[in-house]
N, C-alpha and C. Protein backbone atom coordinates (compact mmCIF):
# COMPACT_ATOMS: atom_id res chain seq x y z
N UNK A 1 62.90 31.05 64.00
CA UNK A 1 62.81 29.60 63.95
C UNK A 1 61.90 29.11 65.08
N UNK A 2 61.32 28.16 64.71
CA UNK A 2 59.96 27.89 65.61
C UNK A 2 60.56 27.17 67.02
N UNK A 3 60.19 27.08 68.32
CA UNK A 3 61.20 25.86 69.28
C UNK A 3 60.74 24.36 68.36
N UNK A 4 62.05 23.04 68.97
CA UNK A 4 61.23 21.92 68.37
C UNK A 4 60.45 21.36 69.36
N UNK A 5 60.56 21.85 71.04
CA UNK A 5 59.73 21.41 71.96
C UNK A 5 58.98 22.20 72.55
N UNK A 6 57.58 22.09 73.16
CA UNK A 6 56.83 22.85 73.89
C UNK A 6 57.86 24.15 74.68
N UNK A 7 57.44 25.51 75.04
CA UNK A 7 57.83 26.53 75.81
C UNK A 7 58.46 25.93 77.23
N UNK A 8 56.99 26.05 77.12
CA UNK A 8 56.81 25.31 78.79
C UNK A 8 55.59 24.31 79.00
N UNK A 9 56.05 23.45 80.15
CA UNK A 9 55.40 22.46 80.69
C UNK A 9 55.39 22.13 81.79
N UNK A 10 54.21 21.55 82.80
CA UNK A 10 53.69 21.61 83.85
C UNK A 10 53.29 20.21 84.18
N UNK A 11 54.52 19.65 85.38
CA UNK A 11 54.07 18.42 85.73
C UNK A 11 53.56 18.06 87.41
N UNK A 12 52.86 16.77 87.32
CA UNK A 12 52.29 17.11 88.91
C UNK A 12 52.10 15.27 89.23
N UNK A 13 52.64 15.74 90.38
CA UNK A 13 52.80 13.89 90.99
C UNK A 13 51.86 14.49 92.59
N UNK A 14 51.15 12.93 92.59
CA UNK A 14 50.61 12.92 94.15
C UNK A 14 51.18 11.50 94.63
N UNK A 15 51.60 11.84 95.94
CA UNK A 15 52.31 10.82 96.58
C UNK A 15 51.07 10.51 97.78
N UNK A 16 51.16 9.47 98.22
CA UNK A 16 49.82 8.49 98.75
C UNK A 16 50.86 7.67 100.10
N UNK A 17 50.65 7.86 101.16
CA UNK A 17 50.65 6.97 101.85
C UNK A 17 50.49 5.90 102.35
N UNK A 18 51.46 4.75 102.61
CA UNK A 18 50.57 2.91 102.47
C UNK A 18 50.35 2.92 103.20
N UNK A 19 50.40 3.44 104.35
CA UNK A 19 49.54 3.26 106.08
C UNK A 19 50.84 2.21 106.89
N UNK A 20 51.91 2.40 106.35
CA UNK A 20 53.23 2.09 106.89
C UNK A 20 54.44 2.70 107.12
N UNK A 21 55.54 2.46 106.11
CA UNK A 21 57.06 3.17 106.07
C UNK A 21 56.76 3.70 104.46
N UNK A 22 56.05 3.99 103.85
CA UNK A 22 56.01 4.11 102.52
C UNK A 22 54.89 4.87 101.55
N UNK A 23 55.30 4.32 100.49
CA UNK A 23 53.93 4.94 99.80
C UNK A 23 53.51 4.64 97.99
N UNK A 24 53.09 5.16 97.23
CA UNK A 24 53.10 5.14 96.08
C UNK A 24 52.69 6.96 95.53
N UNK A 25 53.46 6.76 94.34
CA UNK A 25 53.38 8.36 93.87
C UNK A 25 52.81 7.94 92.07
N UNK A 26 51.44 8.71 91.80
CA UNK A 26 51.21 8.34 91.04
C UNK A 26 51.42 9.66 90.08
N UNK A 27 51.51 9.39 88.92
CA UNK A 27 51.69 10.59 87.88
C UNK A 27 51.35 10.24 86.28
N UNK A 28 50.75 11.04 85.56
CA UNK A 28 50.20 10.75 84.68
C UNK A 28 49.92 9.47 84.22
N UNK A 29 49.10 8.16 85.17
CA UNK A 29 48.60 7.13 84.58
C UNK A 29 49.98 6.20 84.85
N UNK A 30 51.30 6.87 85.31
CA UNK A 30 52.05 5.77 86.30
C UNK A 30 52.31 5.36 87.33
N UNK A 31 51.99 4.76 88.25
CA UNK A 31 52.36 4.43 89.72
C UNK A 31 53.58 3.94 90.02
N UNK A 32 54.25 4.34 91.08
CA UNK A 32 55.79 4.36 91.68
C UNK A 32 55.51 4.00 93.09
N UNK A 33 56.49 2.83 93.41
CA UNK A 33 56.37 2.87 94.85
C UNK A 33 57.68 3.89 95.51
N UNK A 34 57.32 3.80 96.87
CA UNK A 34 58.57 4.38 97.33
C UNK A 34 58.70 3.63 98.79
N UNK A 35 59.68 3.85 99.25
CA UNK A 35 59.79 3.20 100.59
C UNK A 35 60.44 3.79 101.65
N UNK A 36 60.82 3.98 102.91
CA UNK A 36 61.54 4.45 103.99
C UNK A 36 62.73 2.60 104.13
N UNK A 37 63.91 3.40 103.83
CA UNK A 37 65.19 2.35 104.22
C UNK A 37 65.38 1.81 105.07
N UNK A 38 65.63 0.42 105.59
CA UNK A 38 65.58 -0.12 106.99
C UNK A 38 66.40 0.72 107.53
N UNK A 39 67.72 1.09 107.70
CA UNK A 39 68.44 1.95 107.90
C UNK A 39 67.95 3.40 108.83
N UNK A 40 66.88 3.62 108.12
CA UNK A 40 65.72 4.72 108.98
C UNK A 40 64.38 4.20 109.32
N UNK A 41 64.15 2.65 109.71
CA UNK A 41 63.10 2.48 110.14
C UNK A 41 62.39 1.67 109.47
N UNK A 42 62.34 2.24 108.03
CA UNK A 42 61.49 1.22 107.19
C UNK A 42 61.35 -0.12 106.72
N UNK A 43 61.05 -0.57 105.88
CA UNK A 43 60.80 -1.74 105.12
C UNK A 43 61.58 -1.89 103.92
N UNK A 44 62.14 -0.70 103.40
CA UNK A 44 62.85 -1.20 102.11
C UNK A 44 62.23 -1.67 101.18
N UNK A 45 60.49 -1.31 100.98
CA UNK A 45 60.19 -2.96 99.75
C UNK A 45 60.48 -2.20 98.32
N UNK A 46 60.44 -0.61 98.88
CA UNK A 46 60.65 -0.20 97.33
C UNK A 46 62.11 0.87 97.19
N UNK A 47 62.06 1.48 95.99
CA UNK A 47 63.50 2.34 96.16
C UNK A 47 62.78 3.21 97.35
N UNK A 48 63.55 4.38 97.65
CA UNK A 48 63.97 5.38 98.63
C UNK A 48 63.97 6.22 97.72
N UNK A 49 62.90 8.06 98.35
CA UNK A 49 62.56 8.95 97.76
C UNK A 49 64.15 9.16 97.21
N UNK A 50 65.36 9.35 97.59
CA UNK A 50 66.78 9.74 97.16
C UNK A 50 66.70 8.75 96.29
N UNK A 51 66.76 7.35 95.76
CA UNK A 51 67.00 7.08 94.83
C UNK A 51 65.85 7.46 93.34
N UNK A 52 64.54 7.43 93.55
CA UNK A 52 64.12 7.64 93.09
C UNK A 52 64.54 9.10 92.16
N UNK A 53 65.12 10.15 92.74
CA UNK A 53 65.77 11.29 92.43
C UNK A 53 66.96 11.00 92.06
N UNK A 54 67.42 10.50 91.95
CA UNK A 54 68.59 10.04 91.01
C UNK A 54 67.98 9.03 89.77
N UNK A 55 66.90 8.20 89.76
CA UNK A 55 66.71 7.94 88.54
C UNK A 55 66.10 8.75 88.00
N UNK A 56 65.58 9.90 88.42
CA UNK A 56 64.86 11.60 88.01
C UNK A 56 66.31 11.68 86.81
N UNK A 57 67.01 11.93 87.54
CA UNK A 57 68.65 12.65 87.33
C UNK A 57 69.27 11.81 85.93
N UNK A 58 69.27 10.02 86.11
CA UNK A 58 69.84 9.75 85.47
C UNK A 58 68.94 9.64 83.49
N UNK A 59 67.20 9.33 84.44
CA UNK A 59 66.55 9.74 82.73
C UNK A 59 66.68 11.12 81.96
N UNK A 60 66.82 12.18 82.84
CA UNK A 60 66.79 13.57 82.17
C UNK A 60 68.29 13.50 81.52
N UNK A 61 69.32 12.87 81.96
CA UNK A 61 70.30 12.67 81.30
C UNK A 61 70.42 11.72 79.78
N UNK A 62 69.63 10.96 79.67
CA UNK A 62 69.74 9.54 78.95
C UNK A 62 68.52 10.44 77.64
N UNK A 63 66.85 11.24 78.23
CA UNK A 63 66.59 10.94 77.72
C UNK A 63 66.97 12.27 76.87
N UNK A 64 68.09 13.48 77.34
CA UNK A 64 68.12 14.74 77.04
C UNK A 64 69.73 13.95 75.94
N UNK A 65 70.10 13.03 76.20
CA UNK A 65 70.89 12.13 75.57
C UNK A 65 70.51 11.82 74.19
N UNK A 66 69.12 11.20 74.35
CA UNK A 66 68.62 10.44 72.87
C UNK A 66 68.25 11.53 72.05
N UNK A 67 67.59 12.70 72.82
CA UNK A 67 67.04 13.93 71.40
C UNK A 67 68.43 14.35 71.19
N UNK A 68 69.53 14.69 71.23
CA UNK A 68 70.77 15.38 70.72
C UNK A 68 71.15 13.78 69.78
N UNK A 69 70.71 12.70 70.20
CA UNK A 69 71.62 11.51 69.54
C UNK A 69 70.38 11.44 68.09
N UNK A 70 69.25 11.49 68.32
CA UNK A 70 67.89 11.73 67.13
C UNK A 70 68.04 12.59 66.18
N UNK A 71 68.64 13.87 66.54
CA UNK A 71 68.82 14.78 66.16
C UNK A 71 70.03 14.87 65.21
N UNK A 72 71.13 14.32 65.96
CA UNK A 72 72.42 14.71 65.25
C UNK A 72 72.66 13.49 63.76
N UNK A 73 71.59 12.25 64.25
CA UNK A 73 72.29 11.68 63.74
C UNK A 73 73.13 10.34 64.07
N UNK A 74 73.34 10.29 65.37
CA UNK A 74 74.32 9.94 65.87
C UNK A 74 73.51 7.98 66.11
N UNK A 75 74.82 6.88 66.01
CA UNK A 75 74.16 5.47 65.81
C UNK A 75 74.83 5.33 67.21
N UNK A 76 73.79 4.44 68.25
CA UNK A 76 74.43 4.32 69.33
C UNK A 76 73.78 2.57 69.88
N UNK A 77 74.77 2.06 70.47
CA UNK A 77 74.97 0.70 70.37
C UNK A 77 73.64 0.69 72.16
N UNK A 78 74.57 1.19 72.67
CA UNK A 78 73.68 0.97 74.59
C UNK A 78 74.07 2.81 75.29
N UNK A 79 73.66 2.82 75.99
CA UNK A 79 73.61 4.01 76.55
C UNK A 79 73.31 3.98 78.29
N UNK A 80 73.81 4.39 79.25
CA UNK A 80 73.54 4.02 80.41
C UNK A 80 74.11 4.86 81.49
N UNK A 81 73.42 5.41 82.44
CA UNK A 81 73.69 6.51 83.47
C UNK A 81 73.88 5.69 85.27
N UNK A 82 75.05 6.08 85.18
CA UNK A 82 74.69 5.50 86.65
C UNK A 82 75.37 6.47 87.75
N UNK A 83 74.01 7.04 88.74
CA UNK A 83 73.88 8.16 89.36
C UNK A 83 74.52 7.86 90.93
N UNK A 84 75.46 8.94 91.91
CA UNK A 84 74.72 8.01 93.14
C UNK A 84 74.71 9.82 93.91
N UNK A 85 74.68 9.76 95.46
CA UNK A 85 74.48 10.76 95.96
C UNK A 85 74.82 10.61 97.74
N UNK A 86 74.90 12.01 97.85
CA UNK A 86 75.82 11.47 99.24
C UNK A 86 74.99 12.57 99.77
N UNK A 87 74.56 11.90 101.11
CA UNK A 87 73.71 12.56 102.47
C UNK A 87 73.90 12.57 103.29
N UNK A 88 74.18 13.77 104.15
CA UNK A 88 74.90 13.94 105.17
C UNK A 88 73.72 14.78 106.37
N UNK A 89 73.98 14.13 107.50
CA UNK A 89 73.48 14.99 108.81
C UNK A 89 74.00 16.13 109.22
N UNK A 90 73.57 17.79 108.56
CA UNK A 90 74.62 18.82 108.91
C UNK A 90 73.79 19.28 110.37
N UNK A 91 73.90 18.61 111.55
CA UNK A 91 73.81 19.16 112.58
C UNK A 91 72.19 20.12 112.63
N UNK A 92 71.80 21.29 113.02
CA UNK A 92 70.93 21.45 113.42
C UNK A 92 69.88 21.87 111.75
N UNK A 93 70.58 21.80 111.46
CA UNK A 93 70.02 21.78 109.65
C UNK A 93 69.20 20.52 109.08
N UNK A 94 68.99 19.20 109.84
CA UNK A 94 68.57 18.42 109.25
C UNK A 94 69.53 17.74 108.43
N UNK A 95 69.26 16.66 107.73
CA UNK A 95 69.69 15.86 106.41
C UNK A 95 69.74 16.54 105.19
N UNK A 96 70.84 16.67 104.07
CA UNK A 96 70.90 17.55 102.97
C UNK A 96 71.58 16.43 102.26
N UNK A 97 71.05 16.67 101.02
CA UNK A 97 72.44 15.96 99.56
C UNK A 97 72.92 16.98 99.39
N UNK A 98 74.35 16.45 99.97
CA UNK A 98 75.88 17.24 99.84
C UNK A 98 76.80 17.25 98.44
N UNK A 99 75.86 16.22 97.60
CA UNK A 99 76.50 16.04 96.43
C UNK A 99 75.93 14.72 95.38
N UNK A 100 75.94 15.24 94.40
CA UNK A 100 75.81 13.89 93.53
C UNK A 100 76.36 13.91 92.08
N UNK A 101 76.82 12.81 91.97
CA UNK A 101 77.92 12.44 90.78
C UNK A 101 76.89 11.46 89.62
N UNK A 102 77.22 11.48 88.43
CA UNK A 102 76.95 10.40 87.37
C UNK A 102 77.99 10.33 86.79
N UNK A 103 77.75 9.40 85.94
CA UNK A 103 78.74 8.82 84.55
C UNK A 103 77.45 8.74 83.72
N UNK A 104 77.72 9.04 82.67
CA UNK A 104 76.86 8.67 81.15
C UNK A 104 77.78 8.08 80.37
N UNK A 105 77.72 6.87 80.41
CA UNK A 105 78.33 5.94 79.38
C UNK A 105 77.85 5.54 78.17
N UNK A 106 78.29 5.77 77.10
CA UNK A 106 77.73 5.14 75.92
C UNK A 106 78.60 4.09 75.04
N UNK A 107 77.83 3.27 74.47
CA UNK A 107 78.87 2.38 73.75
C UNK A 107 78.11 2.99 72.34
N UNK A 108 79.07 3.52 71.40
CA UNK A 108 79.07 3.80 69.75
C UNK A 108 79.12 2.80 68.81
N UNK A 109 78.12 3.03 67.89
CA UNK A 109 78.89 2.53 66.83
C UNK A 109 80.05 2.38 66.46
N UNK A 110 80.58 1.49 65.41
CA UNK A 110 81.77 2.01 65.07
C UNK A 110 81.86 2.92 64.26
N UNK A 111 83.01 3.86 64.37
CA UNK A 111 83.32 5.11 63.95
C UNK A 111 82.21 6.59 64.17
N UNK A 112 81.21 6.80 65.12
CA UNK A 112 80.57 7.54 65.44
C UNK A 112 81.18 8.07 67.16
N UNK A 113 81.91 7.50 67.06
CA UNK A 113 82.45 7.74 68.72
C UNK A 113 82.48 9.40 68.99
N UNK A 114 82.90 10.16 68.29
CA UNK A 114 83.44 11.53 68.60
C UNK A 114 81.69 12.05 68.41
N UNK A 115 80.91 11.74 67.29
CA UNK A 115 79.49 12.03 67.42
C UNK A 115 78.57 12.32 68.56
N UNK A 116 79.28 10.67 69.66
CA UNK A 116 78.10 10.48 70.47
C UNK A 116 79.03 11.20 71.23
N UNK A 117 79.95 11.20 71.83
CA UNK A 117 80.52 11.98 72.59
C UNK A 117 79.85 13.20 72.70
N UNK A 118 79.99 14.21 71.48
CA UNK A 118 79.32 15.11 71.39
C UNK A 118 77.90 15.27 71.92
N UNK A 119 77.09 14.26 71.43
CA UNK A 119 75.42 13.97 72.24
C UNK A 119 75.96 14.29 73.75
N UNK A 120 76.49 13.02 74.14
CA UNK A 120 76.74 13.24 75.70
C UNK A 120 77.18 14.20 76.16
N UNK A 121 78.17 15.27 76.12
CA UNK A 121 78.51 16.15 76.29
C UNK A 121 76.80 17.35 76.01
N UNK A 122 77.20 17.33 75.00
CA UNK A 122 75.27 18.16 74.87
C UNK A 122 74.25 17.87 76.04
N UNK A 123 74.54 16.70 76.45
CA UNK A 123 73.24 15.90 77.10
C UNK A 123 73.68 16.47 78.87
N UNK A 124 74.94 16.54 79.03
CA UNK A 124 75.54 17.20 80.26
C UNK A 124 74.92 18.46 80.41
N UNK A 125 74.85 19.24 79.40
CA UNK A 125 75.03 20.66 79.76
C UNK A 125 73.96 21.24 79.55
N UNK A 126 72.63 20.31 79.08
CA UNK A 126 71.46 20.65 78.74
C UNK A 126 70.18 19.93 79.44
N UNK A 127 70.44 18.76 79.82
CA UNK A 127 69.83 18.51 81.06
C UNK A 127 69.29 19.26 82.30
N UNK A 128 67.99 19.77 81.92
CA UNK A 128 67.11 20.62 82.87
C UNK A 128 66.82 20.45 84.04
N UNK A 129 67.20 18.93 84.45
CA UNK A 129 67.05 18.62 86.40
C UNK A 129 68.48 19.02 86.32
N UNK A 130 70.00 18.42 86.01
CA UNK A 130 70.51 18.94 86.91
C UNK A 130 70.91 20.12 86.69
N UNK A 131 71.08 20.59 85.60
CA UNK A 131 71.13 21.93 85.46
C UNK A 131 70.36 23.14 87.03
N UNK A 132 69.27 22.37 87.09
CA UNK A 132 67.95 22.96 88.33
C UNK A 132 68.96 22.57 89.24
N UNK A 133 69.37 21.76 89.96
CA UNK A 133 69.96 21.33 91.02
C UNK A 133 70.99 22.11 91.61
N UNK A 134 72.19 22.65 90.37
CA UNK A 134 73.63 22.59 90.49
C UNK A 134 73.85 24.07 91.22
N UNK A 135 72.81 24.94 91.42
CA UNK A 135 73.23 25.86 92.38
C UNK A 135 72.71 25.79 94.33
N UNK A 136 72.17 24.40 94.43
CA UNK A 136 71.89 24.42 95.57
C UNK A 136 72.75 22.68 95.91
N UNK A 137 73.02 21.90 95.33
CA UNK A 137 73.93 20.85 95.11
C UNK A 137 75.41 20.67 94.17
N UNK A 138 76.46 20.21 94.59
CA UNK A 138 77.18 20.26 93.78
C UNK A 138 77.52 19.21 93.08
N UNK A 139 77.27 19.17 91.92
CA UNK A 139 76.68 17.93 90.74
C UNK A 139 77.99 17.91 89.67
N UNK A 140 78.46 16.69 89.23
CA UNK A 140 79.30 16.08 88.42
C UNK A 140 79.19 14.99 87.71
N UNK A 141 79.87 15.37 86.10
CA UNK A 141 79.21 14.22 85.68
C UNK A 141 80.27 13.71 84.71
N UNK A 142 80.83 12.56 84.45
CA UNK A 142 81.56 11.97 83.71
C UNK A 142 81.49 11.34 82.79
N UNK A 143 81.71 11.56 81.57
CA UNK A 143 80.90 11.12 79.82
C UNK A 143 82.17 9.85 79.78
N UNK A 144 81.76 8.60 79.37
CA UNK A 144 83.04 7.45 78.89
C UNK A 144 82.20 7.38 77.58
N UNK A 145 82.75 7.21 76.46
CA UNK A 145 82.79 6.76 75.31
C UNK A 145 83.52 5.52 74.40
N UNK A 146 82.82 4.35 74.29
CA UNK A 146 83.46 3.04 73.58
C UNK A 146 83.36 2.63 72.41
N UNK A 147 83.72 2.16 71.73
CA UNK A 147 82.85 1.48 70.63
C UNK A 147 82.69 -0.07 70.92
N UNK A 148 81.61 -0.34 69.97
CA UNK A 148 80.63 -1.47 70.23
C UNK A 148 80.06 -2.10 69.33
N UNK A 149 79.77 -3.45 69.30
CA UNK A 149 78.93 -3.53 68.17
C UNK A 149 77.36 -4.03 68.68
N UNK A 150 76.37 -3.54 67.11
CA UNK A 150 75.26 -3.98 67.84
C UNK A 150 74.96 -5.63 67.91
C-alpha cells in the first residue's frame, strides 16, 4: 500500500535579529515575530521562543487531529488545543522545560462523539513533535469530548 503522505520531509526556519530583545523567524514565505519576556529583560512585543513551541505542539496536535478527523469521517463542530509548559532553573544546568501538558478539546457533532474521540486519541499518539519531545520532556495530554451544534 502506497504511504498517503510524503516519506520524509525537510524543514528550515532562519531566525533574524531586531537589533533589540527579539527577532523575526521567517519560514517558507511566513514571518513570525518573537520576543525576550519583560520578566528576562525584554520587551514582550511578541510571543516568547517557549510559547511559540507550544503553538509548534498545539498545531501538530490539531493539525495531526484534522487528517485522522478527514480521514475517518468524523463531523466536528470546533476543535482546540491549549498547551502550557513549565521552566525551571536546574542550577548549574541552565534553564530546561521540565514539562508540558495539553488538552485537545473537541466539540462533536451530534452523535459522532465516540468518532472524534477516537481522532483525538489517534491525534495523541501520532503527533510527531510530541511524540519527538517525550523522551527528553515529560509530556501529557488530556482529550475532553462534547457535543455541539454547528
Amino acid at each position: 500500500m502506497e504511504p498517503l503522505y510524503p516519506k520524509e520531509v525537510e524543514y528550515a526556519v532562519e531566525a533574524r535579529w531586531d537589533g533589540s530583545t527579539g527577532g523575526v523567524a521567517e519560514a517558507g514565505g511566513f514571518t513570525v515575530g518573537f520576543d525576550t519576556p519583560p520578566e528576562y529583560g525584554g520587551r514582550g512585543s511578541a510571543p516568547c521562543p517557549d510559547q511559540l513551541f507550544l503553538a509548534a505542539l498545539g498545531g501538530c496536535l490539531l493539525n495531526t487531529f484534522t487528517s485522522f478527523r478527514n480521514r475517518l469521517g468524523a463531523e466536528t463542530v470546533d476543535a482546540s488545543v491549549r498547551a502550557s509548559c513549565r521552566v525551571e532553573l536546574l542550577g548549574g544546568a541552565g534553564y530546561r522545560v521540565t514539562g508540558v501538558s495539553a488538552e485537545l478539546r473537541v466539540v462533536s457533532a451530534p452523535g459522532m462523539e465516540p468518532l472524534n474521540r477516537r481522532c483525538a486519541e489517534l491525534a495523541v499518539e501520532n503527533c510527531h513533535l510530541t511524540r519527538s519531545i517525550e523522551a527528553a520532556v515529560p509530556f501529557s495530554c488530556v482529550v475532553s469530548v462534547e457535543s455541539g451544534q454547528a
